[in-house]
N, C-alpha and C. Protein backbone atom coordinates (compact mmCIF):
# COMPACT_ATOMS: atom_id res chain seq x y z
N UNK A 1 19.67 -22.21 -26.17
CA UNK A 1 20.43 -21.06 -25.70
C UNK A 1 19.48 -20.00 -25.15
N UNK A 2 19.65 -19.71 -24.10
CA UNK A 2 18.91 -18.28 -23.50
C UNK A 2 19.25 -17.09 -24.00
N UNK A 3 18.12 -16.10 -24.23
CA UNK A 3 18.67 -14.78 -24.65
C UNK A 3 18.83 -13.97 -23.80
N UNK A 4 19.75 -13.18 -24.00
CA UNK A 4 20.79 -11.90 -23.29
C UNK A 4 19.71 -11.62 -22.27
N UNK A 5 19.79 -11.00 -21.23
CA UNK A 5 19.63 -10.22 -20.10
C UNK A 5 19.13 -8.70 -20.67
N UNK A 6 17.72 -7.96 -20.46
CA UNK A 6 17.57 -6.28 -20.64
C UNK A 6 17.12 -6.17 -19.87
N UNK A 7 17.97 -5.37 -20.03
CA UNK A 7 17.44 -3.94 -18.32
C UNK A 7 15.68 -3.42 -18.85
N UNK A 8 15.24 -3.58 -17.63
CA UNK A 8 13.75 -3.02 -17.04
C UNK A 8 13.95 -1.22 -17.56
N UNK A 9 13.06 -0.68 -18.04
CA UNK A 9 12.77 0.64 -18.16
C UNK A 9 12.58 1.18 -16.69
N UNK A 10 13.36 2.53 -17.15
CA UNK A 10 12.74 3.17 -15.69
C UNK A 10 11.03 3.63 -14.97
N UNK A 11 10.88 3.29 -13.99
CA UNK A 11 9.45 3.35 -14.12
C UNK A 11 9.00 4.75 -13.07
N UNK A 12 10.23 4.84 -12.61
CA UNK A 12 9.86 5.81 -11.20
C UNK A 12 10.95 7.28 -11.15
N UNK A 13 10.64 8.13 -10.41
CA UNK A 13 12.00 8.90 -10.19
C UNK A 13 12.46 8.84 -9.54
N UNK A 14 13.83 9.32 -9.00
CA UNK A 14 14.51 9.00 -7.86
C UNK A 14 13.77 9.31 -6.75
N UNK A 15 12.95 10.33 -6.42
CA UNK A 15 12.02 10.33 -5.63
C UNK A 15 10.83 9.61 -5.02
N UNK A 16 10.79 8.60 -6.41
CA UNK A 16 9.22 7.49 -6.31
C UNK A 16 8.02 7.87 -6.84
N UNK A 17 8.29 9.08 -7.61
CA UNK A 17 7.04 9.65 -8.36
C UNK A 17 6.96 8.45 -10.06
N UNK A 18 5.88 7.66 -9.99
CA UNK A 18 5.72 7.14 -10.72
C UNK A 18 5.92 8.05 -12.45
N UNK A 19 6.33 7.96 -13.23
CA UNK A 19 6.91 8.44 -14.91
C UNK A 19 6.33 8.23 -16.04
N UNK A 20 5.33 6.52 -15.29
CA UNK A 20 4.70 5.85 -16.82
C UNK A 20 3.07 6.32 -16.25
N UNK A 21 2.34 5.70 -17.12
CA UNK A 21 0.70 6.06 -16.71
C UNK A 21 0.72 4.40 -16.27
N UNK A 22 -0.56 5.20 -15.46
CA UNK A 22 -0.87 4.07 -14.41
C UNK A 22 -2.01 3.36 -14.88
N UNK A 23 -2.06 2.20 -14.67
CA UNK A 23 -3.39 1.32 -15.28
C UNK A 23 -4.85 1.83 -14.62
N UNK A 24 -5.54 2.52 -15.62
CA UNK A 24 -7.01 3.03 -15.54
C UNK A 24 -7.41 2.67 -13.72
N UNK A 25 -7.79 3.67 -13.06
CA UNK A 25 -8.66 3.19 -12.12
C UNK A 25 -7.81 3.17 -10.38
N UNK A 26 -6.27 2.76 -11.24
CA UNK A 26 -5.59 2.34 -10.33
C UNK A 26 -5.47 3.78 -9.35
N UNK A 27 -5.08 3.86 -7.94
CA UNK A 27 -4.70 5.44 -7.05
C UNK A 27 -3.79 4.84 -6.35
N UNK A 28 -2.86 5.45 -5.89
CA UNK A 28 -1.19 5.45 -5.07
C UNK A 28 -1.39 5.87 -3.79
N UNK A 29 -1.33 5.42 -2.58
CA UNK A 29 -1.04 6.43 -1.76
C UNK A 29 0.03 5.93 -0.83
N UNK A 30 0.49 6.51 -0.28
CA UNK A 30 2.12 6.55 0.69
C UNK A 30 1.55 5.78 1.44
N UNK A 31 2.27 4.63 2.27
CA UNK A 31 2.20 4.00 3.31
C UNK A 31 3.20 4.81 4.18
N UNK A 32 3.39 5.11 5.69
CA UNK A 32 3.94 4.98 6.29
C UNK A 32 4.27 3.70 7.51
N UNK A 33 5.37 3.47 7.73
CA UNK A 33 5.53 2.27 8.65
C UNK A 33 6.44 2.33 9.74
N UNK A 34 5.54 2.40 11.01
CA UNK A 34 5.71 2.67 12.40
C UNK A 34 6.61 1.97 12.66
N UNK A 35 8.06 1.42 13.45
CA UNK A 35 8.69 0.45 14.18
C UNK A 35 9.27 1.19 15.42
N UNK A 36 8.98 -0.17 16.72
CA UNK A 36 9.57 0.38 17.82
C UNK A 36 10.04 -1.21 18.06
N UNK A 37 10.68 -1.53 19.28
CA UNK A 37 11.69 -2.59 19.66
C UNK A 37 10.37 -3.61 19.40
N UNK A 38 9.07 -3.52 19.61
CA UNK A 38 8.52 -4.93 19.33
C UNK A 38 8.10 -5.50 18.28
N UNK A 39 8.46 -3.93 16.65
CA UNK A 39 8.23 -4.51 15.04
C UNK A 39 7.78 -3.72 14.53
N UNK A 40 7.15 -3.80 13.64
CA UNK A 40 6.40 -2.90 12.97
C UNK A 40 4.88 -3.08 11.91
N UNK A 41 4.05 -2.04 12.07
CA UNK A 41 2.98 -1.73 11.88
C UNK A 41 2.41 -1.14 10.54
N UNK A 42 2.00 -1.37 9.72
CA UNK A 42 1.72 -0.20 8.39
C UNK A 42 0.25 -0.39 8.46
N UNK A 43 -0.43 0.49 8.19
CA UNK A 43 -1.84 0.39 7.56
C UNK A 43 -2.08 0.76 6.04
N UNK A 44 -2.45 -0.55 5.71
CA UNK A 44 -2.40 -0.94 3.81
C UNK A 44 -3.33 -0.37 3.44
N UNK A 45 -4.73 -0.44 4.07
CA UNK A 45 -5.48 0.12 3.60
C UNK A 45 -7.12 0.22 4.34
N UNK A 46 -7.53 1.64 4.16
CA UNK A 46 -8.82 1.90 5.10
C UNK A 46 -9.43 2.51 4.09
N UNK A 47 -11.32 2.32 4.96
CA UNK A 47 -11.99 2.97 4.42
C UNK A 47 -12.43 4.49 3.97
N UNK A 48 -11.53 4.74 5.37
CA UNK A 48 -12.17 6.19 5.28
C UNK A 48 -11.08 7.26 4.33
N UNK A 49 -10.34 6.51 3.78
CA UNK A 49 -9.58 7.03 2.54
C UNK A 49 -10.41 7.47 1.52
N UNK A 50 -11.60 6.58 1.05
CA UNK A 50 -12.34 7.02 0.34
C UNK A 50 -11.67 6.61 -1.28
N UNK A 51 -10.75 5.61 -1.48
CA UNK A 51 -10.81 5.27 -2.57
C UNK A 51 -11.61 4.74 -3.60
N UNK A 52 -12.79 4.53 -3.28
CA UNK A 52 -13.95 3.98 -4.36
C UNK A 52 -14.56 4.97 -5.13
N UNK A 53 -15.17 4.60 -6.13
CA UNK A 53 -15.82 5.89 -6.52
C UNK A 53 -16.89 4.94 -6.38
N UNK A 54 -17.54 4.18 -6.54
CA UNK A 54 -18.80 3.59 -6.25
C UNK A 54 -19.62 4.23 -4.63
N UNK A 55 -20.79 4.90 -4.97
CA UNK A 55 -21.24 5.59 -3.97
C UNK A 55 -21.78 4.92 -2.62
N UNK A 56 -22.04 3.17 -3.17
CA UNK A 56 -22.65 2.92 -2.13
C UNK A 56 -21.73 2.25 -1.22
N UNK A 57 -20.42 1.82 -1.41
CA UNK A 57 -18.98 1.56 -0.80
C UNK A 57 -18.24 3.31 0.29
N UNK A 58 -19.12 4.36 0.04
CA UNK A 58 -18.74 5.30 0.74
C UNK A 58 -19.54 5.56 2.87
N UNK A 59 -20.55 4.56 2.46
CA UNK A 59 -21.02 4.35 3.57
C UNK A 59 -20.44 3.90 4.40
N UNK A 60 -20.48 4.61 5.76
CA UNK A 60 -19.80 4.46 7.22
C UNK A 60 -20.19 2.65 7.39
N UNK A 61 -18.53 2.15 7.91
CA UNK A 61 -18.61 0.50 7.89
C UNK A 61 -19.01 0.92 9.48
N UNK A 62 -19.59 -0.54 9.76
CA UNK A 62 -20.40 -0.72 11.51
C UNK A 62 -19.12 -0.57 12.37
N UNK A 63 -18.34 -1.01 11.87
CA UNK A 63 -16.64 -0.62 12.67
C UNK A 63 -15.72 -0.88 11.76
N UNK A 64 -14.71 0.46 11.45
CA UNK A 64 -14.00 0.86 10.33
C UNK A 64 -12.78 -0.36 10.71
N UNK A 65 -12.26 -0.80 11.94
CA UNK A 65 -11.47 -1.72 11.98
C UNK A 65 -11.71 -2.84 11.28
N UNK A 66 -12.70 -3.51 11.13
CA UNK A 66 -13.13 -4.71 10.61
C UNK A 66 -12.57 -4.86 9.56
N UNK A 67 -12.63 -3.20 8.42
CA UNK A 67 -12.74 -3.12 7.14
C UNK A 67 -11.13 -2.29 6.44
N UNK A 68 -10.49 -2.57 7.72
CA UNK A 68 -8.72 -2.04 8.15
C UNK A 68 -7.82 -2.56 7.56
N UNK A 69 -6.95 -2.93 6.66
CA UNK A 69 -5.89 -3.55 6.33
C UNK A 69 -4.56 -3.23 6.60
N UNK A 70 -3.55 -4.01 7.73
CA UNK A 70 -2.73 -3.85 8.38
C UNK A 70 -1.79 -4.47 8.20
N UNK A 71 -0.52 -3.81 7.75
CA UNK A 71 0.75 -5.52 7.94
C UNK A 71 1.30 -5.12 8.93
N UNK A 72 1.90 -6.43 9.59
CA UNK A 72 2.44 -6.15 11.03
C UNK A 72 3.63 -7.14 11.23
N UNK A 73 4.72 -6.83 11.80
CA UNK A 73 6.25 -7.98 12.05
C UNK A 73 6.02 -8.38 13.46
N UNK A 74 6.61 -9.01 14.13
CA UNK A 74 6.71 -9.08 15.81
C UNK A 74 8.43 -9.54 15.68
N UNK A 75 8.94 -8.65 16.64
CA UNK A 75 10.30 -8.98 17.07
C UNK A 75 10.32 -10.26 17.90
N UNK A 76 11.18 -11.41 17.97
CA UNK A 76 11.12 -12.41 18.97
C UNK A 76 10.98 -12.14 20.25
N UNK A 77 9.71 -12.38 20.71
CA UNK A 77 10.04 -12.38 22.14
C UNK A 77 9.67 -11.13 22.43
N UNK A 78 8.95 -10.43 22.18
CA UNK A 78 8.68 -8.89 22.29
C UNK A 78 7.25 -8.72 22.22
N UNK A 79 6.38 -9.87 21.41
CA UNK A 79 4.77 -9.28 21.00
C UNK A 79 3.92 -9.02 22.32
């Protein structure tokens, strides 16, 4: 026999402001995500955010694109 179904604790506010503590180390930041008729674009994550605290990870990359993390959709027929 399987046991009953419980509801998940709330973890967020209606707003998205996280409620619980966050696992040591961890940092949040807002994605925004661009769409026009050919999809859409987010940037997940860059350097020059400066999330590391390790000093020698703060050094200018040879080209910050390389080191860019992007998700991206393509509409059919549109890329």
């Amino acid at each position: 026999m399987m046991n009953p179904a419980k509801q998940d604790r709330q973890t967020t506010t209606l707003s998205g402001e996280p409620i619980i503590d966050l696992i040591d180390g961890v940092k949040i930041r807002s994605a925004s995500t661009l769409a026009d008729e050919r999809g859409t674009l987010c940037e997940i994550f860059n350097p020059a955010w400066e999330f590391s605290t390790d000093e020698s990870a703060k050094e200018p990359a040879p080209s910050a694109a390389s080191n860019t993390v992007f998700s991206e959709t393509f509409r059919e027929g549109k890329s």
